[in-house]
Protein backbone atom coordinates (compact mmCIF):
# COMPACT_ATOMS: atom_id res chain seq x y z
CA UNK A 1 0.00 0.00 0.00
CA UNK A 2 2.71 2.57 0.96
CA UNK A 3 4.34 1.88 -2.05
CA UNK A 4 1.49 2.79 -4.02
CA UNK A 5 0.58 6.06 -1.87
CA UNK A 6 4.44 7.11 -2.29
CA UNK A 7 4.37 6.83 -6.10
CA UNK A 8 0.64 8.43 -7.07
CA UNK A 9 0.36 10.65 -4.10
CA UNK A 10 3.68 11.84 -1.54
CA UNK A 11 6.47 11.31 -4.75
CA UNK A 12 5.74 10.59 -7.53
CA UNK A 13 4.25 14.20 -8.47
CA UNK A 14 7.09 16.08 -6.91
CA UNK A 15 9.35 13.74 -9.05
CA UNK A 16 7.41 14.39 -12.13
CA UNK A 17 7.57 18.32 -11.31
CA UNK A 18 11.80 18.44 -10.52
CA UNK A 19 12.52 16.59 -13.57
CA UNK A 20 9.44 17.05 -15.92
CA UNK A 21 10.69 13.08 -17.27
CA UNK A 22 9.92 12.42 -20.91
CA UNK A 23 9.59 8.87 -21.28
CA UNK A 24 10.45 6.91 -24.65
CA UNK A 25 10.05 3.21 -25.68
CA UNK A 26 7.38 2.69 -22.56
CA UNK A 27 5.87 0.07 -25.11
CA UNK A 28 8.72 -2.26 -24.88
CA UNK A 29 7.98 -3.13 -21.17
CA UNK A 30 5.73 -6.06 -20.60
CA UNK A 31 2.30 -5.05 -19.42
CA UNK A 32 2.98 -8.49 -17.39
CA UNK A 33 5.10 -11.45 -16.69
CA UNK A 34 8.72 -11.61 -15.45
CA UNK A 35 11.17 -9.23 -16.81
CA UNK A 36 14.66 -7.75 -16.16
CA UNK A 37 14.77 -4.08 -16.88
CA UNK A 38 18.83 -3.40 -17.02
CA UNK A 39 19.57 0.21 -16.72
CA UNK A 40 22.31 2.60 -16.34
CA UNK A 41 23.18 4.02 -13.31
CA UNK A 42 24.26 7.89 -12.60
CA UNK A 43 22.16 9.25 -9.51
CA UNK A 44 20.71 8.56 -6.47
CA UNK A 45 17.01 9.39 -8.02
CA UNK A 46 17.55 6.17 -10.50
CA UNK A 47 15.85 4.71 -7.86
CA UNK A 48 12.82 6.35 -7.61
CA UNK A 49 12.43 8.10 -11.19
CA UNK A 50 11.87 4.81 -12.88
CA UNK A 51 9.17 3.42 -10.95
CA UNK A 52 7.32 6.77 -10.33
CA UNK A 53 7.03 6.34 -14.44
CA UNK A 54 6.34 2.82 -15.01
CA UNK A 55 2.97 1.66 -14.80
CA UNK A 56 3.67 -1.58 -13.04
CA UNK A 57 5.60 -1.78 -9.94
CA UNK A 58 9.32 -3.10 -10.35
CA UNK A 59 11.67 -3.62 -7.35
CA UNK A 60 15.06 -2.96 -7.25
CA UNK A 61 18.41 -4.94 -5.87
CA UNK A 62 19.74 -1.93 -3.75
CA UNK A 63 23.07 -1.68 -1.26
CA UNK A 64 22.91 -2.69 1.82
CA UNK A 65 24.07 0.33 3.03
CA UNK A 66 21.11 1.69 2.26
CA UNK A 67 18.74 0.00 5.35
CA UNK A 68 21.74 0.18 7.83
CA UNK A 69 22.89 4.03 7.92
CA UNK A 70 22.84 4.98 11.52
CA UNK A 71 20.68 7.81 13.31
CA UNK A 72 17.41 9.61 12.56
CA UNK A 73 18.08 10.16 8.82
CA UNK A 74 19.52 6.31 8.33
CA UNK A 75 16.08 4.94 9.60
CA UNK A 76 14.11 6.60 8.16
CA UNK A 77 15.93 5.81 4.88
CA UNK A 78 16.47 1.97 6.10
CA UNK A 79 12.35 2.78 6.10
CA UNK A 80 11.81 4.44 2.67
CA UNK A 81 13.52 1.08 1.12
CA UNK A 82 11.75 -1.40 2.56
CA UNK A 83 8.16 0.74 2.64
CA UNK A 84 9.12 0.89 -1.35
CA UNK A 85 9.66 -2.71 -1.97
CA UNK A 86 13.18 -2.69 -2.34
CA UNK A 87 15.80 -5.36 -1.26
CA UNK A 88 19.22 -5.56 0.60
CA UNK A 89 21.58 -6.85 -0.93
CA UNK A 90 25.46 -7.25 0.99
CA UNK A 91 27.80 -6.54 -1.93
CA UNK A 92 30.86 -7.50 0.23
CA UNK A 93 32.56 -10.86 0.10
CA UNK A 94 32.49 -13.93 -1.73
CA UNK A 95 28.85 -15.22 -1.03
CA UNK A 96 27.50 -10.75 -2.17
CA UNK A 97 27.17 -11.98 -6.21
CA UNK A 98 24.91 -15.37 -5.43
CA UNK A 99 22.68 -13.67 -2.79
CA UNK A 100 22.18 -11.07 -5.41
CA UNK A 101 21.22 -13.67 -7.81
CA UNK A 102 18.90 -15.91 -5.19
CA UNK A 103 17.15 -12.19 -4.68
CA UNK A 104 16.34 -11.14 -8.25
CA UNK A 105 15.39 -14.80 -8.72
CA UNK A 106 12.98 -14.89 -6.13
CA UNK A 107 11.47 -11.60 -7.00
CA UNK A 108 11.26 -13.16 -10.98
CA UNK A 109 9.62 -16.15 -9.92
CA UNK A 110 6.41 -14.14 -8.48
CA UNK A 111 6.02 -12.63 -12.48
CA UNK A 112 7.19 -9.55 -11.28
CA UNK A 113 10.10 -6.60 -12.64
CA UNK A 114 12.95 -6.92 -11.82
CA UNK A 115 15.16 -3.77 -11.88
CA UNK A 116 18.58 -4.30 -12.08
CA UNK A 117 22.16 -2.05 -12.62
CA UNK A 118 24.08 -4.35 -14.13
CA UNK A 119 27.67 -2.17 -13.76
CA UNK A 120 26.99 -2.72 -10.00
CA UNK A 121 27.07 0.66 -8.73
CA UNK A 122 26.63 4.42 -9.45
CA UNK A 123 28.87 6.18 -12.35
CA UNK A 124 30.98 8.54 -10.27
CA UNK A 125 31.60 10.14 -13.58
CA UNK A 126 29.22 10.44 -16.06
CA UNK A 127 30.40 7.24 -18.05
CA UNK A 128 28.97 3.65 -18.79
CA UNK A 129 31.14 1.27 -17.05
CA UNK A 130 31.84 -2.98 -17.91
CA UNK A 131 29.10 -4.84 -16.19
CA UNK A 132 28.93 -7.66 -14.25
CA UNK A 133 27.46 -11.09 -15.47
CA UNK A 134 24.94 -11.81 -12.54
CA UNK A 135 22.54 -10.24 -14.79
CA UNK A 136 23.22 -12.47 -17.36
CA UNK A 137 22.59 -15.56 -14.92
CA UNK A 138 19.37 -14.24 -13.85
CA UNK A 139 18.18 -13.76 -17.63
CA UNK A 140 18.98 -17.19 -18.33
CA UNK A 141 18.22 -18.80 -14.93
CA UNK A 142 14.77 -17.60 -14.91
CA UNK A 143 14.33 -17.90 -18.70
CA UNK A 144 12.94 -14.10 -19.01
CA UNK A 145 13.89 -10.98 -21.22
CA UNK A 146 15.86 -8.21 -20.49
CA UNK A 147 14.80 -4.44 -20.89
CA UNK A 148 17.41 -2.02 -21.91
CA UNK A 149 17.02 1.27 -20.26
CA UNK A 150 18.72 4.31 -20.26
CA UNK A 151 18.47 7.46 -17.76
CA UNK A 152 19.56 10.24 -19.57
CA UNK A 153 20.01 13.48 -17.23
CA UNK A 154 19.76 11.78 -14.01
CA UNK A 155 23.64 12.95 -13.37
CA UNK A 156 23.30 16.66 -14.50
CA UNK A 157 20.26 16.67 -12.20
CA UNK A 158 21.27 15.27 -8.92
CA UNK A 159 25.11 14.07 -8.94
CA UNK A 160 26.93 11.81 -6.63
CA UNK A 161 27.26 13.89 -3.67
CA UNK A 162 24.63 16.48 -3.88
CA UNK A 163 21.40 15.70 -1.89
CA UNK A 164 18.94 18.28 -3.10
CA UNK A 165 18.94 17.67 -6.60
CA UNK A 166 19.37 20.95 -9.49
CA UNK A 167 15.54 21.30 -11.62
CA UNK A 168 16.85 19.66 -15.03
CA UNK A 169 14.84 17.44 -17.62
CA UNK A 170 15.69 13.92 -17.75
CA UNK A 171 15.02 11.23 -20.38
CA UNK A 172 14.03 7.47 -19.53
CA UNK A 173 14.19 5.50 -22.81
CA UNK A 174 13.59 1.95 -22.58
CA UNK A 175 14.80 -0.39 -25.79
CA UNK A 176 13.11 -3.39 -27.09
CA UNK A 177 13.25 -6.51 -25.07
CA UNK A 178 16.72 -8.90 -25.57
CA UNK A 179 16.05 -12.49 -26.23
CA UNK A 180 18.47 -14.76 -25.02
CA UNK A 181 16.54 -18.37 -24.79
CA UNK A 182 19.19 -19.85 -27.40
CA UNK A 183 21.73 -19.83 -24.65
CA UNK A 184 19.31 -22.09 -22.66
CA UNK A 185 21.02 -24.18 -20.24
CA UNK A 186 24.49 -22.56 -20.43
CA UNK A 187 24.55 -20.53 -17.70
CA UNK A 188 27.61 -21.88 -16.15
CA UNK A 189 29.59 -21.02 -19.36
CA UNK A 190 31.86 -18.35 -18.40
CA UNK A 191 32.21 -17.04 -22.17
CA UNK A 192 28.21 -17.06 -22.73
CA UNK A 193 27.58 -15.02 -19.66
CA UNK A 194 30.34 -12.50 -20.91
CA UNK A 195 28.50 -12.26 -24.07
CA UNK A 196 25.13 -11.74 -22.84
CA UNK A 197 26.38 -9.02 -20.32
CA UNK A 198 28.19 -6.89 -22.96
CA UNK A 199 25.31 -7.29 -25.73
CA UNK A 200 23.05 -5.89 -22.83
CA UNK A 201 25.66 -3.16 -21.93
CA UNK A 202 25.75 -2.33 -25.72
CA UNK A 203 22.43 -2.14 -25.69
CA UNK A 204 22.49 0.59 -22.92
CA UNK A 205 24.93 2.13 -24.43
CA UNK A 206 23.20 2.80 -28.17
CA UNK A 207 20.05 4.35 -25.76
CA UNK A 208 21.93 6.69 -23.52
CA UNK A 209 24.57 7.65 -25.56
CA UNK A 210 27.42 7.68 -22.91
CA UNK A 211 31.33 7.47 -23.17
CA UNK A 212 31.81 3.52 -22.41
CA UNK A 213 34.63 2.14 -20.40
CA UNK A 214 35.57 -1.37 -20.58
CA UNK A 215 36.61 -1.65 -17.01
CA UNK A 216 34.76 -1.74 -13.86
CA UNK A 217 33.16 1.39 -12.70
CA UNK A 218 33.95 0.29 -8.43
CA UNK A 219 37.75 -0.57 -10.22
CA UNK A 220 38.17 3.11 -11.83
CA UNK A 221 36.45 4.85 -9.34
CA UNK A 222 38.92 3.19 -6.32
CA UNK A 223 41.92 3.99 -8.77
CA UNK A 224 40.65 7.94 -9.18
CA UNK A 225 40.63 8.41 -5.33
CA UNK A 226 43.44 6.83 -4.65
CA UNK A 227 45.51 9.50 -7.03
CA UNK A 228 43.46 11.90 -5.70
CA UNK A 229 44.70 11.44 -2.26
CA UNK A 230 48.28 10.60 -3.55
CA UNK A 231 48.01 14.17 -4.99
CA UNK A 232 47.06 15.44 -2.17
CA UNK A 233 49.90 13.75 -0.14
CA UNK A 234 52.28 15.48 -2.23
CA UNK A 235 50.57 18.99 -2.20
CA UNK A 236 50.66 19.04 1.58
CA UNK A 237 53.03 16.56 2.84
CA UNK A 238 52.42 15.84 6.58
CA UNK A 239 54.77 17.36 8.79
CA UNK A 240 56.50 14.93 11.26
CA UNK A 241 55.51 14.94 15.03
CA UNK A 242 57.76 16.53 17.61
């Protein structure tokens, strides 16, 4: 119920007003059965933008960091999550990618969307970044399509970092459906899963439009602030102690 109330009546307007969305390819999304919509990822409003436009209701895999934060403002967005259907998922250690799967496959076995960022977490720069194959195992696990979709804007609007986000129009175009039933059965093959996961990332790509990186976004960004902070070593050195 709160999920409904949140996107007709308490968000989904005031989403609708801040970024005046224009939505293109709507018709490719099933009016039912399971799916996998596979988006890119820029902003924090991902979250909420696409299902405030879609006309069924789609849950998302989201951090765990998300329902733990501590104090006032951590429950109550611990709250906002779970209120909005979303699930936990630990991202740490070796056991984070098959929990992640076991989730999405339990939320595709009820016929519902599943809403899924397949580079794994949020473009700290603007870019599309390699994805990860657990998307691919889901598709073929579960025997369902897989929605391209591309948020176009999202970043200029509300980038990592800011929390109230700048008025700017954003695009959600969704692509037609990828078919992947002729790799039935083969989703232990290392090479198939590759495959799958880059035709899906190309697929992202030709909607949104992005600069593409062939790495991993968590790789890059982990790389960029650890020359950052180098850089900053060597602009002000620490001065020794006594």
């Amino acid at each position: 119920m709160f999920y409904y109330v949140l996107k007709y009546v308490l968000l989904g307007p005031l989403l609708r007003l801040v970024f005046r969305p224009r939505i293109e390819g709507l018709e490719h999304v099933p009016a039912e059965g399971p799916a996998i919509v596979a988006g890119n990822h820029l902003s924090f409003s991902d979250h909420f933008l696409m299902p405030a436009i879609l006309k069924r209701r789609i849950t998302f895999l989201a951090k765990k960091e998300y329902f733990t934060g501590p104090g006032i403002k951590g429950r109550l967005t611990a709250t906002f999550f779970r209120s909005a259907g979303q699930i936990p998922v630990d991202r740490t250690g070796k056991e984070a990618g098959q929990a992640a799967i076991r989730e999405g496959l339990g939320v595709l076995s009820k016929n519902e969307l599943l809403g899924i960022y397949p580079e794994g977490t949020r473009s700290h720069d603007g870019r599309l970044y390699k994805g990860k194959v657990g998307v691919a195992v889901m598709a073929l696990r579960a025997q369902v399509p897989v929605i391209p979709c591309a948020m176009i804007g999202t970043f200029e609007a509300q980038p990592p970092g800011k929390v109230i986000p700048n008025i700017h129009p954003v695009v959600i175009r969704f692509g037609k459906p990828l078919d992947f039933s002729r790799y039935a059965g083969m989703e232990n093959e290392k090479a198939i899963l590759r495959a799958i996961t880059d035709e899906i990332m190309y697929a992202i790509l030709s909607l949104s439009e992005q600069e593409y990186v062939d790495e991993y976004a968590a790789v890059v960004k982990a790389q960029t602030e650890a020359a950052g902070a180098a850089e900053k070593e060597r602009r002000f050195p620490r001065l020794p102690l006594g």
